[in-house]
C-alpha atoms as a PDB file:
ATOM      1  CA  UNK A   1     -37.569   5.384 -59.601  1.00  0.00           C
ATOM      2  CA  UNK A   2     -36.835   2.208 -57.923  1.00  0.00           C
ATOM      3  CA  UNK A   3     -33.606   1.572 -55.155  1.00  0.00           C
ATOM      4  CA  UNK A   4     -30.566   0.330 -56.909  1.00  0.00           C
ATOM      5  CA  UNK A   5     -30.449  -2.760 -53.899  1.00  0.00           C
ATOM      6  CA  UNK A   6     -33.731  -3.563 -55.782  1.00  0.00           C
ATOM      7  CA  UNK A   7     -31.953  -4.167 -59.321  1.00  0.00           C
ATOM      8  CA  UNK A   8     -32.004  -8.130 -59.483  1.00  0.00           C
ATOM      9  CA  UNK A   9     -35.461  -8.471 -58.568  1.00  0.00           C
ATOM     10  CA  UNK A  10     -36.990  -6.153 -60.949  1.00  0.00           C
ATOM     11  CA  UNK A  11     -34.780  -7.451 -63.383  1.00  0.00           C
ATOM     12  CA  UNK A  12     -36.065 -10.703 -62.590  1.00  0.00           C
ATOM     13  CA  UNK A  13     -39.597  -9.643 -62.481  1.00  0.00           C
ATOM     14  CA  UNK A  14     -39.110  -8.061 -66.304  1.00  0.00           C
ATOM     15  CA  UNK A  15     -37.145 -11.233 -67.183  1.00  0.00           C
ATOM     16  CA  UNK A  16     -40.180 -13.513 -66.037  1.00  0.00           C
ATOM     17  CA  UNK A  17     -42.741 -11.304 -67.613  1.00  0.00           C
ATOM     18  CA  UNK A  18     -41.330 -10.920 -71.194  1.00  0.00           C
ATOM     19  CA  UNK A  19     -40.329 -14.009 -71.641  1.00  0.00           C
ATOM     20  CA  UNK A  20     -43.477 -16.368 -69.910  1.00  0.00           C
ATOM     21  CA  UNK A  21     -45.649 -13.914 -72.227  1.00  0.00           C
ATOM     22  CA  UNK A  22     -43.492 -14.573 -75.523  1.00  0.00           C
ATOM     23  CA  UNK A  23     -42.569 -18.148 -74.529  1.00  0.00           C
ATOM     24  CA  UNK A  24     -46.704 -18.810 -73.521  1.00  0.00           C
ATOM     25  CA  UNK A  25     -48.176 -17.087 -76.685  1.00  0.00           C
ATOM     26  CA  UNK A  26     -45.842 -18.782 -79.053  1.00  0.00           C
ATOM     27  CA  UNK A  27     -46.141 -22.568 -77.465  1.00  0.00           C
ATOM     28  CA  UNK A  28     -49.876 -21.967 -77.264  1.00  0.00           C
ATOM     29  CA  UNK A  29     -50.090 -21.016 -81.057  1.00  0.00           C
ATOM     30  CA  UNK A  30     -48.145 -24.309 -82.006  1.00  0.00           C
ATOM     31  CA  UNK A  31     -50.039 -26.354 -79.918  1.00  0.00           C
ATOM     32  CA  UNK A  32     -53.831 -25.106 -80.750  1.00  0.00           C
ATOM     33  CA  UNK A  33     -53.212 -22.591 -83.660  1.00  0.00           C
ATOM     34  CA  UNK A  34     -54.963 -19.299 -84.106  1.00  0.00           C
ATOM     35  CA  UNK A  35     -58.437 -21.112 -82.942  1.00  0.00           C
ATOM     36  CA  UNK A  36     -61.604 -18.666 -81.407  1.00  0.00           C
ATOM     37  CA  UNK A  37     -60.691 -17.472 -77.537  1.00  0.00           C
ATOM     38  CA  UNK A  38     -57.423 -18.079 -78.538  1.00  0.00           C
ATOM     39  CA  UNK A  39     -56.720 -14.749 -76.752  1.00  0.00           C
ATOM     40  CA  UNK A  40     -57.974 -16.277 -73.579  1.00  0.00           C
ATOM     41  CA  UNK A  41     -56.231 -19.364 -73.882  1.00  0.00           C
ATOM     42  CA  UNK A  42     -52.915 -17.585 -74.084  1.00  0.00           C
ATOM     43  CA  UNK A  43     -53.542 -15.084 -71.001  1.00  0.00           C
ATOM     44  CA  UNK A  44     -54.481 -18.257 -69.005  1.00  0.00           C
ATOM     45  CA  UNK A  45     -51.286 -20.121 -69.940  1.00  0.00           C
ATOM     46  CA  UNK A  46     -49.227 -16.725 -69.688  1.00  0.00           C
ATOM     47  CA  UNK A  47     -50.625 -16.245 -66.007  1.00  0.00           C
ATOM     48  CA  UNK A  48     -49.442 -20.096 -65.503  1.00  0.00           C
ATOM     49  CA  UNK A  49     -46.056 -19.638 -66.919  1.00  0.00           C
ATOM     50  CA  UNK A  50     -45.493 -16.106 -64.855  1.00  0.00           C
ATOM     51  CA  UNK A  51     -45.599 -18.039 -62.005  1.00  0.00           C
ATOM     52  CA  UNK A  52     -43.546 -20.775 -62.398  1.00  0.00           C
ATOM     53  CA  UNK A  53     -40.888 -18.190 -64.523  1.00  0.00           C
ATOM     54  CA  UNK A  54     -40.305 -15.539 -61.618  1.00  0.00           C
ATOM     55  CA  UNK A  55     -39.499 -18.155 -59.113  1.00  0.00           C
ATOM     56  CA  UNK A  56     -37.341 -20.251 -61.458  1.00  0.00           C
ATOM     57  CA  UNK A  57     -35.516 -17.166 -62.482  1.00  0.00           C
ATOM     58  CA  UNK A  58     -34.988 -16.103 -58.704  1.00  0.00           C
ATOM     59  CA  UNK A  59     -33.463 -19.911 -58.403  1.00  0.00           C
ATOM     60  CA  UNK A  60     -31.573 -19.979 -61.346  1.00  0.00           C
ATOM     61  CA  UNK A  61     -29.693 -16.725 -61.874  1.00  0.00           C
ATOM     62  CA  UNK A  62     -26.954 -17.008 -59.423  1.00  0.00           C
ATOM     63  CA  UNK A  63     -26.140 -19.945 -60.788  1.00  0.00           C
ATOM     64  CA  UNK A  64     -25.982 -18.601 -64.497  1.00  0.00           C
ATOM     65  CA  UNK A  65     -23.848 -16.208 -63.048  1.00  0.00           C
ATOM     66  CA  UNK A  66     -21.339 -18.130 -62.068  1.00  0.00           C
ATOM     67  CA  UNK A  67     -21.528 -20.864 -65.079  1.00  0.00           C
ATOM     68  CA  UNK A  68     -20.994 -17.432 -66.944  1.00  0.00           C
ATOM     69  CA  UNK A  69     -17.959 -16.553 -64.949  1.00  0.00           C
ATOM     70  CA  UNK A  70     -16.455 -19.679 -65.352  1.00  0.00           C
ATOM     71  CA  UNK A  71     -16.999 -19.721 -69.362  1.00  0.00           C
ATOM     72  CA  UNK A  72     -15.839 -16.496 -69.865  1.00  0.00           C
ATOM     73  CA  UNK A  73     -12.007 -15.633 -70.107  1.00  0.00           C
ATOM     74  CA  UNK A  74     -10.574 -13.435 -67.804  1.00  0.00           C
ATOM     75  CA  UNK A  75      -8.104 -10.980 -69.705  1.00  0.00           C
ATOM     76  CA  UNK A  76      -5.804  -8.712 -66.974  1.00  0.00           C
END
């Protein structure tokens, strides 16, 4: 198994991956419906999404982290 140091960025690689596939296959369906190479069309806007989702999420999670901090009430 993986490192513990390497937690965040295999959680962000697992992050990006589930949700640029479910996020890609379910915008391309709305947009073009269940039309023939429709399984193409998805893995071509999946790939598309993966990379613009891993960065993002790289970018984005610290500060979600402390937004989440700051939301959430401290009880001592």
């Amino acid at each position: 198994m993986f490192d513990p140091k390497y937690a965040q960025l295999i959680f962000s690689f697992l992050m990006a991956l589930f949700m640029s596939c479910i996020m890609s296959l379910v915008i391309t369906l709305y947009n073009v419906g269940f039309i023939e190479g429709i399984a193409f069309v998805w893995l071509k806007a999946w790939l598309f999404a993966f990379a613009v989702a891993l960065p993002v999420i790289n970018l984005v999670s610290p500060i979600v982290r402390r937004l989440v901090k700051v939301l959430i009430k401290q009880t001592h």
